[in-house]
N, C-alpha and C. Protein backbone atom coordinates (compact mmCIF):
# COMPACT_ATOMS: atom_id res chain seq x y z
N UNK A 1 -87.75 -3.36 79.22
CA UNK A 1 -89.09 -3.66 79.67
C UNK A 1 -89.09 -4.88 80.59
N UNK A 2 -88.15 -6.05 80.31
CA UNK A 2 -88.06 -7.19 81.45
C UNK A 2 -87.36 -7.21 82.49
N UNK A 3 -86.97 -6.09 82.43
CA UNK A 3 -85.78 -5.53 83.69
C UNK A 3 -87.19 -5.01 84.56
N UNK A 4 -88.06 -4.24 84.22
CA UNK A 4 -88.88 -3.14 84.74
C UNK A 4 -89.75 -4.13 85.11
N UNK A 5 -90.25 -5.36 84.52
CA UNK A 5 -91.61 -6.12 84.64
C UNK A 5 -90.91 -6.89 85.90
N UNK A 6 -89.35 -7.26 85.65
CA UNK A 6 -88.68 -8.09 87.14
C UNK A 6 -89.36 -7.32 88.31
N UNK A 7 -88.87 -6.22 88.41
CA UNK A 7 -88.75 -5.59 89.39
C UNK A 7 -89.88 -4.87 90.20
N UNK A 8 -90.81 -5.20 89.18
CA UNK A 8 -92.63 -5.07 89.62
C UNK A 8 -92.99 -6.29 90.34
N UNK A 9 -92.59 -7.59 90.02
CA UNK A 9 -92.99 -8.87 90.70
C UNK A 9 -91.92 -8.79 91.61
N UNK A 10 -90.83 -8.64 91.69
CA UNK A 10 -90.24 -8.80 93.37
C UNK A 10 -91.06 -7.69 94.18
N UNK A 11 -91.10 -6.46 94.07
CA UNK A 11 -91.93 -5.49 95.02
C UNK A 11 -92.93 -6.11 95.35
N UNK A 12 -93.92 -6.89 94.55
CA UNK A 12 -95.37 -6.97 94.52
C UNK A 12 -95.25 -8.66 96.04
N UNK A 13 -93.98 -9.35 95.18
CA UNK A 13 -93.91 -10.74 97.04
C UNK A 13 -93.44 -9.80 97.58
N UNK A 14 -92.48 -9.11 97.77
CA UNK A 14 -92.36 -8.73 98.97
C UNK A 14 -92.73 -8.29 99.78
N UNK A 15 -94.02 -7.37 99.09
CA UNK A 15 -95.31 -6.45 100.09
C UNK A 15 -95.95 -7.80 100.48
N UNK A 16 -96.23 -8.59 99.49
CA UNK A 16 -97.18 -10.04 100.06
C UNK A 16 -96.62 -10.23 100.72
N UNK A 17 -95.03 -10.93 101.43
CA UNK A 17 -94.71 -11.37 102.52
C UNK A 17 -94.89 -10.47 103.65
N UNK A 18 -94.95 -9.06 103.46
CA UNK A 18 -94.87 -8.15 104.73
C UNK A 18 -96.52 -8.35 105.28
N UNK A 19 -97.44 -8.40 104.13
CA UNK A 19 -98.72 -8.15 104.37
C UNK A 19 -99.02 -9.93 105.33
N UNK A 20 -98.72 -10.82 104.71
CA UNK A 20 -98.51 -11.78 105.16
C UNK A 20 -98.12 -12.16 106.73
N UNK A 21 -97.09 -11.39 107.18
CA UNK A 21 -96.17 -11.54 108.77
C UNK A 21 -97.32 -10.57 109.23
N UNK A 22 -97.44 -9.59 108.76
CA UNK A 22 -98.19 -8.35 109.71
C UNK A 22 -99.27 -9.00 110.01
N UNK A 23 -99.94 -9.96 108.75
CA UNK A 23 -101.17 -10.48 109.59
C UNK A 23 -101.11 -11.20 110.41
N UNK A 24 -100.06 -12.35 109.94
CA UNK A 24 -100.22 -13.25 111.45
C UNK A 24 -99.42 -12.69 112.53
N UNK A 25 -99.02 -11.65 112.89
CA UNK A 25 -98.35 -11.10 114.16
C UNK A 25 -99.74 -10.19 114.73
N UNK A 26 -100.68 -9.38 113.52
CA UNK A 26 -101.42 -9.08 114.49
C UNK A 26 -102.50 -9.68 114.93
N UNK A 27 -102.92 -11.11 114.57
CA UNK A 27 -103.62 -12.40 115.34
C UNK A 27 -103.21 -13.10 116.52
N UNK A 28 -101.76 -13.36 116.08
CA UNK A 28 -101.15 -14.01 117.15
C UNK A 28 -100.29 -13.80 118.06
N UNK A 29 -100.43 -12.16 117.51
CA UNK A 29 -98.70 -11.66 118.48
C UNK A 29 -96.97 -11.71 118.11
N UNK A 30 -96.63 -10.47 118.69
CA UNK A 30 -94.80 -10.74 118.35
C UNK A 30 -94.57 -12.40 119.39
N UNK A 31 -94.15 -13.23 118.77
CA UNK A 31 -93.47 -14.44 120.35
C UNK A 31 -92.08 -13.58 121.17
N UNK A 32 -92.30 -13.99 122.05
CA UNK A 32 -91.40 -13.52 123.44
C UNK A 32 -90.60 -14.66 123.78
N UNK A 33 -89.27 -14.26 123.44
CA UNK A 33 -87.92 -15.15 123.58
C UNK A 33 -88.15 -15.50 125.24
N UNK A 34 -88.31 -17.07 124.93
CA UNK A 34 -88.25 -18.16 126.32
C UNK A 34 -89.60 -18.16 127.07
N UNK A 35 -90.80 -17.53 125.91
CA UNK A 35 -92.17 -17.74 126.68
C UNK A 35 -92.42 -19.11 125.55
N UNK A 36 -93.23 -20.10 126.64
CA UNK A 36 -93.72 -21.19 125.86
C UNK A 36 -94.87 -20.95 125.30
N UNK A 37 -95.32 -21.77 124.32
CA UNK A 37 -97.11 -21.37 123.82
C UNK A 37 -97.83 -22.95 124.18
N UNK A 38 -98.67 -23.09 124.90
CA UNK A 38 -99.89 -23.96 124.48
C UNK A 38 -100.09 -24.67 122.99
N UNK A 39 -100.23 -25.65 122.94
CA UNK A 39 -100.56 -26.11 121.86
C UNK A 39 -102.14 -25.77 121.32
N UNK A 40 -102.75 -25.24 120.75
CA UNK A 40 -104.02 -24.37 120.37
C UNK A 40 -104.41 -24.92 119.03
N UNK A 41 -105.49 -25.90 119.18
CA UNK A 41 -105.91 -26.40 117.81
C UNK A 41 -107.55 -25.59 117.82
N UNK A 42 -108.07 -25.93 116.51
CA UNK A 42 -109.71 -24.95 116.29
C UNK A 42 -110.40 -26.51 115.34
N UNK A 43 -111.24 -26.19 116.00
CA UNK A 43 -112.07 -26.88 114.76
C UNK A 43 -113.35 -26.52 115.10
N UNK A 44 -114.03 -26.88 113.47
CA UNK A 44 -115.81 -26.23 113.19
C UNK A 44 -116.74 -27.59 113.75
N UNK A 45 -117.29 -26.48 114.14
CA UNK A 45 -118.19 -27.04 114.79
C UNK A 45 -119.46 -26.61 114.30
N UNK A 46 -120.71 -27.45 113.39
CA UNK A 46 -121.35 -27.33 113.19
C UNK A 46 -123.00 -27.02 113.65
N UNK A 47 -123.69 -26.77 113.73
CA UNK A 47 -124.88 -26.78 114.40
C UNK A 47 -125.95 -26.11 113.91
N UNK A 48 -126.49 -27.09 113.34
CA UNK A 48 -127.97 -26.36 112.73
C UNK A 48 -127.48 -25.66 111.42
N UNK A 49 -126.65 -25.71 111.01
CA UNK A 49 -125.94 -25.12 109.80
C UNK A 49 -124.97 -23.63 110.34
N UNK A 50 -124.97 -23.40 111.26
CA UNK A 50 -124.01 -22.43 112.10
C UNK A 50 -122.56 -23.30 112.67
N UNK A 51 -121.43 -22.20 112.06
CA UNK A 51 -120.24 -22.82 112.24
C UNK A 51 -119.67 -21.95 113.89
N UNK A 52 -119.06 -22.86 114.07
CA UNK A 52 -118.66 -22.48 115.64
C UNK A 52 -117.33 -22.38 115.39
N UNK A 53 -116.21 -21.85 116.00
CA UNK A 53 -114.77 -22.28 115.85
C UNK A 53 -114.74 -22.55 117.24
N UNK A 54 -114.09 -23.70 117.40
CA UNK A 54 -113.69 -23.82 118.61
C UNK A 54 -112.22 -24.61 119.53
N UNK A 55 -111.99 -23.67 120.47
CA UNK A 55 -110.72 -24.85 120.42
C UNK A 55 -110.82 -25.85 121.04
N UNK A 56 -109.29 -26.76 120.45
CA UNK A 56 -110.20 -27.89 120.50
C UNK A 56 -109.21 -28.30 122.35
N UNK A 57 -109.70 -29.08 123.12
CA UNK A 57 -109.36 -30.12 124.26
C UNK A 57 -108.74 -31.23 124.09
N UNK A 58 -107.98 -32.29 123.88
CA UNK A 58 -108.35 -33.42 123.94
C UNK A 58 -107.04 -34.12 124.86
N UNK A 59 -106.22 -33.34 125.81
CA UNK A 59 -105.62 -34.22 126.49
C UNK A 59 -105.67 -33.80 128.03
N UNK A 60 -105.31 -34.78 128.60
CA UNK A 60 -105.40 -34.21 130.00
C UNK A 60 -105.67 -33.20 130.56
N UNK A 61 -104.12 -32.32 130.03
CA UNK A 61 -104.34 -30.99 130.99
C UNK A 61 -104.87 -30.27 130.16
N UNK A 62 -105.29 -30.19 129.04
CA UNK A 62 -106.21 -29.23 128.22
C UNK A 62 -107.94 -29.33 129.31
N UNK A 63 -108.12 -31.00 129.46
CA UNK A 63 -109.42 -31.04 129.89
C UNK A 63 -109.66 -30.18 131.46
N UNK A 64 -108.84 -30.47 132.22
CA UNK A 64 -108.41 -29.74 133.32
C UNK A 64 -108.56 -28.22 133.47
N UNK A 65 -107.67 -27.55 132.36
CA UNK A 65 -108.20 -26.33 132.43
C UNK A 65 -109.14 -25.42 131.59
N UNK A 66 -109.45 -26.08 130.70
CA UNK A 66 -110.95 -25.79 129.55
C UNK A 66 -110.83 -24.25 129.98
N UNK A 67 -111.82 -23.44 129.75
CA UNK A 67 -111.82 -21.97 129.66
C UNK A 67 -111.44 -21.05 131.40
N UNK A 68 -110.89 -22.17 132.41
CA UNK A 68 -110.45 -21.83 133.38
C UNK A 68 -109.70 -19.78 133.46
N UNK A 69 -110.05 -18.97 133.95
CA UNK A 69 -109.20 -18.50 133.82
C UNK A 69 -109.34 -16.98 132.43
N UNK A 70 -110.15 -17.22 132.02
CA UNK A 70 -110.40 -16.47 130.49
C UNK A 70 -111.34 -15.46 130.96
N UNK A 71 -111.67 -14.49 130.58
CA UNK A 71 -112.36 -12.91 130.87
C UNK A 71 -113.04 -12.96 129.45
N UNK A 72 -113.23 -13.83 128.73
CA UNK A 72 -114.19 -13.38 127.27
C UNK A 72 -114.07 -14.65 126.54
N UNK A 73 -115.51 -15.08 125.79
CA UNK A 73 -115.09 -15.74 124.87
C UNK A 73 -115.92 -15.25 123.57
N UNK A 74 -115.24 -15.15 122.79
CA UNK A 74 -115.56 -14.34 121.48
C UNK A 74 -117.16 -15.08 120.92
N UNK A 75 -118.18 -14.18 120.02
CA UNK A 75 -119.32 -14.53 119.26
C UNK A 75 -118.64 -16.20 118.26
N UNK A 76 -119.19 -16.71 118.54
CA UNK A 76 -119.06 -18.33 116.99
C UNK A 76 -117.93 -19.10 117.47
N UNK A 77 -117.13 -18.88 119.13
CA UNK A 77 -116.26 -19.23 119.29
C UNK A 77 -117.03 -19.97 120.78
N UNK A 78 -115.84 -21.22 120.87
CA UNK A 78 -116.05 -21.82 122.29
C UNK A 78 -114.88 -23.19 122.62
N UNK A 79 -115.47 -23.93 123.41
CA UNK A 79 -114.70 -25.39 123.43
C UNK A 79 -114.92 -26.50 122.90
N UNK A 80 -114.36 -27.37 122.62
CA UNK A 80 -114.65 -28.64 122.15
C UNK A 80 -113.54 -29.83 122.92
N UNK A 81 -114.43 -30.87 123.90
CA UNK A 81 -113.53 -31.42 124.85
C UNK A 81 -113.76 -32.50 124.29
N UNK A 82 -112.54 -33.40 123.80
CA UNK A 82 -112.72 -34.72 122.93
C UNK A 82 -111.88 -35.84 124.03
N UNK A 83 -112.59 -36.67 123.93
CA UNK A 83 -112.18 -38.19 124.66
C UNK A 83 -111.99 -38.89 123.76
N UNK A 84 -111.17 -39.75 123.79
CA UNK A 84 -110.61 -41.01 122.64
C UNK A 84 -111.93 -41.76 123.09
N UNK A 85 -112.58 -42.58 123.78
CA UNK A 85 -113.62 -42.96 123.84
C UNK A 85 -114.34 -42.47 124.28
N UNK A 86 -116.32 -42.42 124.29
CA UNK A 86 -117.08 -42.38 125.28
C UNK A 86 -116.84 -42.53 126.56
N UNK A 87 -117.45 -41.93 127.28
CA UNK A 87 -116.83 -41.85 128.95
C UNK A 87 -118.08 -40.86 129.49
N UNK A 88 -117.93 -41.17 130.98
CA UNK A 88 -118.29 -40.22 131.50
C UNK A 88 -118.11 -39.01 132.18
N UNK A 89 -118.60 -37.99 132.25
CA UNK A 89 -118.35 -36.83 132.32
C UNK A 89 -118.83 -35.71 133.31
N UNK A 90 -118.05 -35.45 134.19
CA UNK A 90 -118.78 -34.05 135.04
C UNK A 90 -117.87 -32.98 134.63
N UNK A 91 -118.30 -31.43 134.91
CA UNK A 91 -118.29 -30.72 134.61
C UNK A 91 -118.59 -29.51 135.26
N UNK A 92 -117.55 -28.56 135.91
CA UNK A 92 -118.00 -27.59 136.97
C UNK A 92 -117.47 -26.24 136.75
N UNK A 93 -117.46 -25.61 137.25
CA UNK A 93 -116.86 -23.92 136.78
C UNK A 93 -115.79 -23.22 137.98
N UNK A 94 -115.02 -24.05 138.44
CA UNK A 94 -113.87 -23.89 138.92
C UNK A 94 -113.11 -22.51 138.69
N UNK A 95 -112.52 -21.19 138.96
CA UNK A 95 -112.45 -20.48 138.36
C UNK A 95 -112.74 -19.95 136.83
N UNK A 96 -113.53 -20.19 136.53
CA UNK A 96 -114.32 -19.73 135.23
C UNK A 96 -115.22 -18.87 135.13
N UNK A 97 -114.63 -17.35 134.45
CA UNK A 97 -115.13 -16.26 134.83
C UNK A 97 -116.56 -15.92 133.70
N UNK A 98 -116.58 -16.99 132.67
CA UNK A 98 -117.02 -16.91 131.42
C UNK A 98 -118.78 -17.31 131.77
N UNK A 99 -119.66 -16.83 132.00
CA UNK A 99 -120.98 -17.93 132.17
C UNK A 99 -121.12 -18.65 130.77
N UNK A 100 -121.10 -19.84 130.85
CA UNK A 100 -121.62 -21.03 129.61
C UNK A 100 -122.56 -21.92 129.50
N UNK A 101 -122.42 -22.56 128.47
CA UNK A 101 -123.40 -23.55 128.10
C UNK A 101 -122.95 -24.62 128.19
N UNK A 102 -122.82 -25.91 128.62
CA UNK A 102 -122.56 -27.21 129.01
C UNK A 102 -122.72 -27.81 128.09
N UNK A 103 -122.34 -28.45 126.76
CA UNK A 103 -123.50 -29.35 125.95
C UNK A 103 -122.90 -30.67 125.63
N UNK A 104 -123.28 -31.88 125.97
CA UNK A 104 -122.84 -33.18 126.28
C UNK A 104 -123.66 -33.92 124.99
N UNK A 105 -122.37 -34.24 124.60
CA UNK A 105 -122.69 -34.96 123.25
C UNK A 105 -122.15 -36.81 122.79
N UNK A 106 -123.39 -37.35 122.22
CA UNK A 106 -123.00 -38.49 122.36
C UNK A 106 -122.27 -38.97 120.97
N UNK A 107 -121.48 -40.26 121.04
CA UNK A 107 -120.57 -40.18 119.76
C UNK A 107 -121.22 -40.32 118.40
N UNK A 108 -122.67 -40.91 118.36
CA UNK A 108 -123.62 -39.81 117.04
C UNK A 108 -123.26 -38.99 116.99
N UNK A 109 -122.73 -37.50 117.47
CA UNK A 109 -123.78 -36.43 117.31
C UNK A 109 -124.59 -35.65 117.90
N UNK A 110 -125.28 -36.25 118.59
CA UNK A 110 -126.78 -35.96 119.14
C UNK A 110 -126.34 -35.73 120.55
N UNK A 111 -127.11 -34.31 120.87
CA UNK A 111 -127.18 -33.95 122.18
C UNK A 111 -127.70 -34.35 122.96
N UNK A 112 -127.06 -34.88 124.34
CA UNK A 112 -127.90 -35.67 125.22
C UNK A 112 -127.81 -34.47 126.11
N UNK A 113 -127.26 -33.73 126.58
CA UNK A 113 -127.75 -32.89 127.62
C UNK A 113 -127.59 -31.30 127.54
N UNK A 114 -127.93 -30.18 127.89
CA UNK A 114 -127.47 -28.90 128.15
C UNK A 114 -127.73 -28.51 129.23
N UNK A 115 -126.50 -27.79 130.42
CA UNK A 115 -126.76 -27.28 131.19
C UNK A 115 -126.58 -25.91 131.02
N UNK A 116 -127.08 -24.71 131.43
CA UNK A 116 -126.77 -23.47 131.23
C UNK A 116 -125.80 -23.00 133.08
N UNK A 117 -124.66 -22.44 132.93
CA UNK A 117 -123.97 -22.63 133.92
C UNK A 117 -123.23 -21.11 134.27
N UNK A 118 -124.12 -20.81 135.03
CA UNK A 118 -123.68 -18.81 135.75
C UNK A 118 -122.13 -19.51 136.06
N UNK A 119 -121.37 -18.42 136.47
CA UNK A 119 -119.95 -18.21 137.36
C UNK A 119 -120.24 -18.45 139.00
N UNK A 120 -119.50 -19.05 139.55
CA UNK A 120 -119.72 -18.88 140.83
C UNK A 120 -118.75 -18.26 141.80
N UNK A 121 -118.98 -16.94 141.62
CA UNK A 121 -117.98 -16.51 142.26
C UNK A 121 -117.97 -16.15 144.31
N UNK A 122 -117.19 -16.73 144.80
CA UNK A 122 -117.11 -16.84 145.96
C UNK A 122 -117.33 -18.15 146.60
N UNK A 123 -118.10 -18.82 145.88
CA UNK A 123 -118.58 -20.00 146.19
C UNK A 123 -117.11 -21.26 146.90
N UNK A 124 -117.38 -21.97 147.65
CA UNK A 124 -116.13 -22.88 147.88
C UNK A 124 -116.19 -23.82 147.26
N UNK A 125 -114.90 -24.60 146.68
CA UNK A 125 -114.49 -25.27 145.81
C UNK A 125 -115.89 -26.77 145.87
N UNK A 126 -116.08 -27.29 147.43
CA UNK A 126 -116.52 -28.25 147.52
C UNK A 126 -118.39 -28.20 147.32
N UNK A 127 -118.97 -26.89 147.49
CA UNK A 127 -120.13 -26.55 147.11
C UNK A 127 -120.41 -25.95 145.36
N UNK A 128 -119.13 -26.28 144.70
CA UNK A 128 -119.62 -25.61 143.26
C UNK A 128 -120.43 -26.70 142.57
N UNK A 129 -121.54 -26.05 141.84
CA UNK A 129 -122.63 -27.03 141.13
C UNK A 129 -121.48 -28.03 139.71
N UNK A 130 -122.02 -29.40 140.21
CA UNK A 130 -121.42 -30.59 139.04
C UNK A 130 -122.42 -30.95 138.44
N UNK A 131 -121.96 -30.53 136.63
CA UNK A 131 -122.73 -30.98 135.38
C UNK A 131 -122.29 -32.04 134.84
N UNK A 132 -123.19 -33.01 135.59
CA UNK A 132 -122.87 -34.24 134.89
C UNK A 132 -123.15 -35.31 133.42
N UNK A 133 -122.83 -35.47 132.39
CA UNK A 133 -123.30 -35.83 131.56
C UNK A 133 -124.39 -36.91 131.64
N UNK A 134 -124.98 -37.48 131.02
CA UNK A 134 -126.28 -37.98 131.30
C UNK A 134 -126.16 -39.82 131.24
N UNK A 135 -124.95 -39.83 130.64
CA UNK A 135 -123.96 -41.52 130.11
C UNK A 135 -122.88 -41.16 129.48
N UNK A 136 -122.26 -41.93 129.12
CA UNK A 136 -120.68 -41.88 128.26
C UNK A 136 -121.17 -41.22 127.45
N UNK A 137 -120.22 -40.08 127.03
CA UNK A 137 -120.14 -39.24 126.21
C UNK A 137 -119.11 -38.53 125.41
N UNK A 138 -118.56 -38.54 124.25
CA UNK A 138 -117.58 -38.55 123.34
C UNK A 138 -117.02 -37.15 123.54
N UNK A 139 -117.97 -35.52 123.34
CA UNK A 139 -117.47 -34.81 123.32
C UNK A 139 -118.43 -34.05 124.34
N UNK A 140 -117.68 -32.88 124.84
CA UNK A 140 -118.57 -31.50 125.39
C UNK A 140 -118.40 -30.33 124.44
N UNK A 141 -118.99 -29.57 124.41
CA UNK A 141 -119.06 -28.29 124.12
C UNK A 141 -119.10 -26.96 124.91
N UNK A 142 -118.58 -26.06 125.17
CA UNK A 142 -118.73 -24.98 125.67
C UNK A 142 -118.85 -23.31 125.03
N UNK A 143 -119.98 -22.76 125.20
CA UNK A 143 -120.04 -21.84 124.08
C UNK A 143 -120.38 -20.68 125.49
N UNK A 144 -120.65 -19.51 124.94
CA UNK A 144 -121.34 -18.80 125.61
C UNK A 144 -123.01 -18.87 126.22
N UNK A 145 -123.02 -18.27 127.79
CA UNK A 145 -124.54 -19.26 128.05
C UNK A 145 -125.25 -18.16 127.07
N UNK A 146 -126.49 -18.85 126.80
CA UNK A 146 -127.96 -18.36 126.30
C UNK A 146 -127.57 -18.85 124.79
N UNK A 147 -126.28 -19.47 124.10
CA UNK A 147 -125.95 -19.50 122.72
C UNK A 147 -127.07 -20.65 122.18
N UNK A 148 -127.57 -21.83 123.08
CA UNK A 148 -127.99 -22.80 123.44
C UNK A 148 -129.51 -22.39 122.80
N UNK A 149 -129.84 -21.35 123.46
CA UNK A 149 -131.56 -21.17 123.42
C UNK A 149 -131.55 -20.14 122.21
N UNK A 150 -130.47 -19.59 121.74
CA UNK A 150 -130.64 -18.38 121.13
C UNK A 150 -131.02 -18.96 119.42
N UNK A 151 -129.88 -19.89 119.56
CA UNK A 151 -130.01 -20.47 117.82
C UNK A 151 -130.70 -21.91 117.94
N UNK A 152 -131.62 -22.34 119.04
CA UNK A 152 -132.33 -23.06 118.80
C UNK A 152 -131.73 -24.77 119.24
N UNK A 153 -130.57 -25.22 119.79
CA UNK A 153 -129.76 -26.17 120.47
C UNK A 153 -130.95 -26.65 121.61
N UNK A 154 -131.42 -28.11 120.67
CA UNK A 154 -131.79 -28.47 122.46
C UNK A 154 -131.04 -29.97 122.41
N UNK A 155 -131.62 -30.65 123.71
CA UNK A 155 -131.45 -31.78 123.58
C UNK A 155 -132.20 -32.92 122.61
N UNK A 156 -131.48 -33.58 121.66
CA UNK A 156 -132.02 -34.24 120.33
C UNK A 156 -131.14 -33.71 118.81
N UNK A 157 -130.94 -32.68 119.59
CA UNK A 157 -129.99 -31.99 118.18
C UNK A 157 -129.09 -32.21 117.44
N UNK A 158 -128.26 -32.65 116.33
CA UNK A 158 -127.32 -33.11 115.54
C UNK A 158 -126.22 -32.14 115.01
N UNK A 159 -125.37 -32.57 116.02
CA UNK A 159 -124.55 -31.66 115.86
C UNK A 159 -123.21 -31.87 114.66
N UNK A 160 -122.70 -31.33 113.66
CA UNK A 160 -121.62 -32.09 113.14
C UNK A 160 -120.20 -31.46 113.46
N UNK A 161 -119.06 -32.44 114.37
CA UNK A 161 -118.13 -32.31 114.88
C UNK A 161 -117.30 -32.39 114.00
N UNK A 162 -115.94 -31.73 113.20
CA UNK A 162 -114.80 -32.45 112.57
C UNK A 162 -114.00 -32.15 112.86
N UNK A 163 -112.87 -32.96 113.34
CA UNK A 163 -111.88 -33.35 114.83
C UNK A 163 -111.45 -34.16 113.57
């Protein structure tokens, strides 16, 4: 009987480990020998009691290319662009195929600005519209546009960030 009960708990991890790889391969993919990955962090992003996942920004070239480049951004998902300090901030849609929401947040919390921001496609680099934050500002947000008006986001709003 403890021969038989062994051999029920090894089957039973071993399906867990398969069930285990299969999931994270079909989230994240087989990796491809000598392709690099991005470093890809998430964090919740709160709002109004609605959780956001979002990834997160916070160095140079992350800020640089923010959703540059992307064909979709998923429902509860978006950006989160973090500065070691307050600063100020513009903000433009440089190849960015995604239309979004701008939302400039001060290191309270509290929303100081939203721009709602179409694609500009064709437009030249030196005529694309700049969203500028309103003063130093800790973080941005980028969600899908209308996410802003839909669940009620204005400016005054308290947002809770955990970074």
């Amino acid at each position: 009987m403890n021969r038989k009960l062994a051999l029920v708990s090894v089957v039973l991890v071993v399906l867990l480990i398969c069930v285990s790889l299969s999931t994270l391969v079909y989230w994240y993919g087989w990796p491809k020998a000598g392709k690099e990955y991005a470093r890809v962090e998430f964090s919740p992003l709160i709002i109004d009691g609605i959780e956001f996942n979002c990834e997160v920004a916070d160095a140079p070239a992350e800020w640089t290319a923010g959703l540059s480049g992307r064909e979709e951004l998923g429902l509860g998902a978006g950006m989160l662009f973090v500065w070691p300090t307050p600063s100020q901030q513009t903000f433009w849609m440089k190849n960015t195929l995604i239309p979004l929401d701008i939302v400039f947040v001060w290191a309270n919390g509290t929303v100081g600005a939203i721009y709602q921001a179409p694609i500009e496609p064709g437009v030249p680099e030196s005529d694309l519209t700049r969203y500028e934050s309103p003063g130093p500002v800790k973080w941005v947000v980028e969600l899908n546009l209308g996410t802003c008006a839909a669940i009620g986001i204005v400016v005054g709003s308290q947002l809770s960030i955990r970074y």
